[in-house]
Protein backbone atom coordinates (compact mmCIF):
# COMPACT_ATOMS: atom_id res chain seq x y z
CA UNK A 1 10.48 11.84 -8.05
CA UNK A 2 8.85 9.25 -10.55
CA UNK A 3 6.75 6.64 -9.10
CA UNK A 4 6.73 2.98 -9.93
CA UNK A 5 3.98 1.15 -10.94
CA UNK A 6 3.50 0.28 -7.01
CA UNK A 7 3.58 3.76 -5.73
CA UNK A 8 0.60 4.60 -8.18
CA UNK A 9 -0.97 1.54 -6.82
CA UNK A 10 -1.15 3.00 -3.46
CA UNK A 11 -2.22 6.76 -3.88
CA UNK A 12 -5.00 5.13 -5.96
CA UNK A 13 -6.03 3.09 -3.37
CA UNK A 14 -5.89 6.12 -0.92
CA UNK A 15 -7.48 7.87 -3.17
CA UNK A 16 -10.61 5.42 -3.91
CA UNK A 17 -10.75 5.25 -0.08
CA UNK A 18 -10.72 8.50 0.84
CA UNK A 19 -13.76 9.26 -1.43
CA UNK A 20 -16.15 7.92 0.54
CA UNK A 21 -15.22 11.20 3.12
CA UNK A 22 -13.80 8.79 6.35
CA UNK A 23 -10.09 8.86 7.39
CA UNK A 24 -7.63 6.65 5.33
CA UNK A 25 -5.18 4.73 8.01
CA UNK A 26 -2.52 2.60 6.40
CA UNK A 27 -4.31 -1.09 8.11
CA UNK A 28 -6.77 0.09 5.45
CA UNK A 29 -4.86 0.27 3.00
CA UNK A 30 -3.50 -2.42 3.06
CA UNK A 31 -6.61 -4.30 3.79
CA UNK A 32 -8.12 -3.04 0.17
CA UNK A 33 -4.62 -4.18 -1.39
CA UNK A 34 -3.74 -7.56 0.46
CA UNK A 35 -0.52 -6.38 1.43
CA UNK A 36 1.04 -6.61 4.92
CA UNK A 37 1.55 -3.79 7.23
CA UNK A 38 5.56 -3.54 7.07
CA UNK A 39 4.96 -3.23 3.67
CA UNK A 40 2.29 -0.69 3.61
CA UNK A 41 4.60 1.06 6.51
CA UNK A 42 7.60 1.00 3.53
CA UNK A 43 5.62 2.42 0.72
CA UNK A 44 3.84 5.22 2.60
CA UNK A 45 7.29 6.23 4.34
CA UNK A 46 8.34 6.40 0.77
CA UNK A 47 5.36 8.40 -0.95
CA UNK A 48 5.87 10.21 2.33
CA UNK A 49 9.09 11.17 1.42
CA UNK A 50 8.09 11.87 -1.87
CA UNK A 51 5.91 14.34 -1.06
CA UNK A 52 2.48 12.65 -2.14
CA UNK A 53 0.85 11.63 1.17
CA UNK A 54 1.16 13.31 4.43
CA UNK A 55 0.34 11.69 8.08
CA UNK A 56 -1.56 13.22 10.65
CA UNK A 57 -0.99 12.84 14.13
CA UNK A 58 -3.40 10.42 14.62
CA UNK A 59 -2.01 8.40 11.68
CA UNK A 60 -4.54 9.44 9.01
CA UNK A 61 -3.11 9.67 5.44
CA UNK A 62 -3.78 12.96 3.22
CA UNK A 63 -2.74 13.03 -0.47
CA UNK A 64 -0.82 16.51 -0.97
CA UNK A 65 -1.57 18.15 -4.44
CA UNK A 66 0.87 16.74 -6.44
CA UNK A 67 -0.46 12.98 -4.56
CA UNK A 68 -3.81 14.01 -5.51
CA UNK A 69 -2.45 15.20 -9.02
CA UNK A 70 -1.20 11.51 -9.86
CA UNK A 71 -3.99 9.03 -7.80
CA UNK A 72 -7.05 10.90 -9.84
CA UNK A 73 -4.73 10.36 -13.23
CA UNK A 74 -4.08 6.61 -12.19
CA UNK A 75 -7.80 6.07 -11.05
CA UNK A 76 -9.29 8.20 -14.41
CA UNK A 77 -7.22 5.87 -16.41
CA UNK A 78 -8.78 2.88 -14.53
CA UNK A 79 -12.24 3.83 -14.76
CA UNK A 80 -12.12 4.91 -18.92
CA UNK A 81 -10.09 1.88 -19.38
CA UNK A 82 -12.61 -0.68 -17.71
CA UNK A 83 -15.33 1.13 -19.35
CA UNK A 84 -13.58 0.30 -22.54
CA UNK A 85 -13.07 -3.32 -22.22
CA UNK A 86 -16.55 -3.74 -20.47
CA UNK A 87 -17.81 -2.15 -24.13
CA UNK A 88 -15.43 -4.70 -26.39
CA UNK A 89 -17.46 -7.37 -24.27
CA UNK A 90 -15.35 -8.28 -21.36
CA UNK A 91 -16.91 -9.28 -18.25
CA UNK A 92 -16.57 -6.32 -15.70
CA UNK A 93 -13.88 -8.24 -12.96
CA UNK A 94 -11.88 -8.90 -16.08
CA UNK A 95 -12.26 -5.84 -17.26
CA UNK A 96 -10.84 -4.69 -14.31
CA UNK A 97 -8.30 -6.72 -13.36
CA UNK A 98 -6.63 -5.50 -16.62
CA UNK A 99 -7.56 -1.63 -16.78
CA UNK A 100 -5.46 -2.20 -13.54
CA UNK A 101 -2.41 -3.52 -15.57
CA UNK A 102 -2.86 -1.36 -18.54
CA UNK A 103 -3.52 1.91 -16.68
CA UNK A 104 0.20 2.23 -15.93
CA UNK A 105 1.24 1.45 -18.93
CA UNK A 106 -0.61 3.07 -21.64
CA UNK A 107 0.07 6.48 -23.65
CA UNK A 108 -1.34 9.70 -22.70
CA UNK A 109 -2.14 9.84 -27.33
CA UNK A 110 -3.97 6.53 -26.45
CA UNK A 111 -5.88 7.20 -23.69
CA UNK A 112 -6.96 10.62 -25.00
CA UNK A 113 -8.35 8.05 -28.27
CA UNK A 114 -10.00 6.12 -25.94
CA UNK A 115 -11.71 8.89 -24.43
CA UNK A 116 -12.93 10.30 -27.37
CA UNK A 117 -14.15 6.59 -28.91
CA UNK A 118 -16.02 6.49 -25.41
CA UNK A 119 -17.26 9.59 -26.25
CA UNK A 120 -18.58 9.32 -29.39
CA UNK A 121 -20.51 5.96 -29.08
């Protein structure tokens, strides 16, 4: 299954929020995102579905590998590329704010230059 640009969205988010070791319910998700619960209900059914997330019984979301796989890709391509733009001069919300848009966008070749510019400076 490929995931949109929204889908990536969310495992990152459950991703960011489950490192900080509590349960991840979907009201917290989408408090960190903004979005409404029907919607957050939608998206999770879907990456559910997909087979990214899983639910416990008391509601708490899990990423599966393959979940886990794609939200730590997502959220490494956030971090390098607001790390990037913060280094060109960019204030760091900026910065972030467009890692965010970029992240989904950019090529694996690119990144990988990124990293190794990073790297090397």
């Amino acid at each position: 299954m490929h995931l949109a640009e929204s889908g990536e969205m969310y495992l990152e988010t459950i991703y960011i929020l489950s490192r900080s070791g509590k349960p991840v319910r979907s009201i917290d998700v989408g408090e960190y995102m903004g979005f409404s619960k029907p919607s957050v209900s939608r998206a999770v059914g879907l990456l559910r579905e997909g087979g990214y997330v899983i639910t416990d019984e008391s509601g708490f979301l899990s990423l599966t590998e393959s979940g886990l796989e794609v939200a730590s890709k997502i959220y490494e391509r956030h971090t390098i590329l607001t790390r990037f733009l913060i280094g060109l001069g960019v204030d760091a919300q900026t910065a972030s704010e467009d890692a965010c848009k970029l992240e989904h966008a950019i090529s694996d070749v690119s990144l990988e230059a990124i990293k190794r510019h990073l790297s090397t400076t």
